[in-house]
Protein backbone atom coordinates (compact mmCIF):
# COMPACT_ATOMS: atom_id res chain seq x y z
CA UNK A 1 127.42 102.88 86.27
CA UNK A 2 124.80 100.76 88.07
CA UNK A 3 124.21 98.14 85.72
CA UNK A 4 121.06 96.57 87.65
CA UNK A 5 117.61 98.39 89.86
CA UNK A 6 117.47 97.10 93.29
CA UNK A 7 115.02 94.04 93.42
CA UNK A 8 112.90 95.80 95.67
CA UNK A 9 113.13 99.61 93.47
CA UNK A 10 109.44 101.12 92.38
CA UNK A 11 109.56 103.79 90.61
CA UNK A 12 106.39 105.60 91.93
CA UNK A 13 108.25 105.92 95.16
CA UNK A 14 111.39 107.54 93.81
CA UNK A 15 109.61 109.91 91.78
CA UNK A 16 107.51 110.98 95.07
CA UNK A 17 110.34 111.40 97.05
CA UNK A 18 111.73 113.94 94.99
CA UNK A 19 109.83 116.72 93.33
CA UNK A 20 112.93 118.13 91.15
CA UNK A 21 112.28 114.99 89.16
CA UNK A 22 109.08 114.77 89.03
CA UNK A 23 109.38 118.12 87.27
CA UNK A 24 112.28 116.98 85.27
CA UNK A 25 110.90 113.36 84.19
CA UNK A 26 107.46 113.28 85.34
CA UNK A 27 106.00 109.79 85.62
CA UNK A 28 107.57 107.76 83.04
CA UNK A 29 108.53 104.85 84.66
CA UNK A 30 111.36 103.93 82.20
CA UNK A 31 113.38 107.47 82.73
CA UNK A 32 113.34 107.02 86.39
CA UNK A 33 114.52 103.48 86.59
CA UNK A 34 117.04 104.76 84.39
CA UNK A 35 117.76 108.01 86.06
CA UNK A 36 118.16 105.99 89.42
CA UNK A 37 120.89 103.93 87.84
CA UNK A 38 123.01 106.76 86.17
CA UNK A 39 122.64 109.28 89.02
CA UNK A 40 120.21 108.75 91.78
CA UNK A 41 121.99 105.89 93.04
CA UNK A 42 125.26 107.86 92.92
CA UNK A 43 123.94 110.82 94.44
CA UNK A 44 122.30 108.73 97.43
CA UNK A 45 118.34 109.18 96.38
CA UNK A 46 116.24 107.02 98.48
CA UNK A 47 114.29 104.80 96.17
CA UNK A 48 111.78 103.32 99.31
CA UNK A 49 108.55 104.18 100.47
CA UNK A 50 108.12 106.62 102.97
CA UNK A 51 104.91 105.82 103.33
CA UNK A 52 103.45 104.35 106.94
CA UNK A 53 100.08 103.07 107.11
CA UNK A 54 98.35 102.94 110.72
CA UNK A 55 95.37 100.38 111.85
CA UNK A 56 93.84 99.95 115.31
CA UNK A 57 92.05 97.05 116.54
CA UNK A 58 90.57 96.05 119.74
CA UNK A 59 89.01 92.48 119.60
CA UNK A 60 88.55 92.37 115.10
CA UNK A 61 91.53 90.10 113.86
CA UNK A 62 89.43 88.86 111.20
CA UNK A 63 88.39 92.69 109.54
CA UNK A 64 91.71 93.61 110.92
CA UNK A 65 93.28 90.49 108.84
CA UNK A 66 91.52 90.67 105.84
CA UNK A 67 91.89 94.71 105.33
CA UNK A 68 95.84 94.09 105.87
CA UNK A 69 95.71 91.50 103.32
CA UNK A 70 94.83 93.96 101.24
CA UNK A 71 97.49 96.52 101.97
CA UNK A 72 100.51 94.08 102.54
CA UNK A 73 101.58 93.87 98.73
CA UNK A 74 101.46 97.41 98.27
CA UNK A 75 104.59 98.87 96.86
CA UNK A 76 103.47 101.98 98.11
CA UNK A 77 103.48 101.54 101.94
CA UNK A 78 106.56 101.25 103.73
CA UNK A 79 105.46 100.45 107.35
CA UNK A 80 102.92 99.14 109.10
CA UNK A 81 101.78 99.76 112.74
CA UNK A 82 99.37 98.07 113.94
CA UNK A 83 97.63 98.95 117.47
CA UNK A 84 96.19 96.06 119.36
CA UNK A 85 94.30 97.87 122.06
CA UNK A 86 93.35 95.35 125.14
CA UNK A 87 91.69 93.05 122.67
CA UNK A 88 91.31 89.88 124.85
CA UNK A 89 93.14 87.19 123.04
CA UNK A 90 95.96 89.52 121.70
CA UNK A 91 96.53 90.23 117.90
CA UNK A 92 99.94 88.87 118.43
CA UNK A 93 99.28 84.76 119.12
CA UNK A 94 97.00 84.69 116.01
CA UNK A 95 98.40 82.41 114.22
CA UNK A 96 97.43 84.21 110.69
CA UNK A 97 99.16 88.04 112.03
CA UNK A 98 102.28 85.74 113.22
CA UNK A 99 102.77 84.30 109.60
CA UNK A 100 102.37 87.89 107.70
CA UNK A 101 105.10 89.11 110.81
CA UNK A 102 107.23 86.14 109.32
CA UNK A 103 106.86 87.21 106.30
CA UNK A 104 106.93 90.88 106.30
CA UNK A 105 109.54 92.62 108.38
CA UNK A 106 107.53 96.04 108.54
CA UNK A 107 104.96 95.27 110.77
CA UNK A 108 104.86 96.36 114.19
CA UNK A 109 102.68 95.54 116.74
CA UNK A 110 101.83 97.42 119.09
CA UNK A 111 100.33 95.89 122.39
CA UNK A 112 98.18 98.42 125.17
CA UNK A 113 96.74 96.25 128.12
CA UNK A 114 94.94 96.38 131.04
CA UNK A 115 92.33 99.05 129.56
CA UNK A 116 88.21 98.33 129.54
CA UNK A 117 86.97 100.01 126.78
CA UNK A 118 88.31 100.82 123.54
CA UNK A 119 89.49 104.66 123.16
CA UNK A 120 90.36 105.29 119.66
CA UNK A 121 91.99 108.18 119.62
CA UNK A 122 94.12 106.97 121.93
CA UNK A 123 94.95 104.17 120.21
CA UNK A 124 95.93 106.16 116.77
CA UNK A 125 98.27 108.52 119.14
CA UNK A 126 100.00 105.92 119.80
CA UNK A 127 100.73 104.46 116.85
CA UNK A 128 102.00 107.60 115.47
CA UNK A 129 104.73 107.25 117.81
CA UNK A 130 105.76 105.04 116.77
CA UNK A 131 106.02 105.46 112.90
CA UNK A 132 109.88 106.11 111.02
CA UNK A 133 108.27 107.41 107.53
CA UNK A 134 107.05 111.01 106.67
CA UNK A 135 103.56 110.14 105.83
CA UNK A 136 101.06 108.30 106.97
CA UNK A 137 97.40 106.72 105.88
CA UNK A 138 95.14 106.34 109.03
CA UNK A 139 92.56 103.37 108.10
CA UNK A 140 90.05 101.39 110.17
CA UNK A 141 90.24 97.66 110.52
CA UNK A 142 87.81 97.22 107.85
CA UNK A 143 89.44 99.34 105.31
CA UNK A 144 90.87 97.70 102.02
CA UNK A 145 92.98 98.38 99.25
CA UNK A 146 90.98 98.29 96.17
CA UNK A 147 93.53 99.11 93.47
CA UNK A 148 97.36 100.13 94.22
């Protein structure tokens, strides 16, 4: 038997992942870390978010900095892509979005040029092509996380 959860295990996304236990176990956080070590990790249950959360920016890396701030430690979110449509110093060279890239491996950038005025739509489309998870939470720049 698994004797210890992954570092990076949260319960909340195991149990979302698969309704048969949410039926069976419901949201007691103790039965699924211990389900996850007698069976799910034998049986191959994915434990991490599949959860993508999508932003678009053109020319706002402080609202767009400050709302990801808020997001980043979420347990809950899996991905995040990040649309920097034609801003004119691009999203990528801030110094601040460089550090969180350091630091976070799932955040993707996503760079459109060469376009003179900001089409939104657009700019979500793409993103969704580019996200790997099953669901995803569209938020504006100046959207924060209030409580996880």
């Amino acid at each position: 038997m698994l004797s210890k959860l992954p570092k990076d295990f949260f319960w909340k996304n195991y149990v979302y992942r698969y309704p048969d236990l949410m039926q069976g176990i419901g949201k007691d956080g103790g039965e699924l870390e211990k389900h996850y070590l007698e069976y799910g990790y034998y049986e191959h249950r994915d434990y991490r978010s599949d959860i993508a959360l999508i932003m678009v920016s053109q020319d706002r890396h402080d609202n767009l900095l400050e709302s990801l701030n808020s997001w980043i430690d979420s347990k809950l979110i899996g991905e995040f892509i990040i649309v920097d449509y034609a801003s004119i110093k691009p999203l990528a060279n801030n110094i601040d979005i460089k550090n969180l890239i350091k630091n976070y491996n799932n955040i993707k950038i996503i760079r459109v040029n060469n376009k003179k005025y900001f089409n939104q739509g657009q700019a979500y489309n793409l993103a969704f092509d580019f996200i790997s998870k099953k669901l995803v939470i569209k938020a504006d720049a100046d959207h924060k996380l209030v409580n996880d």
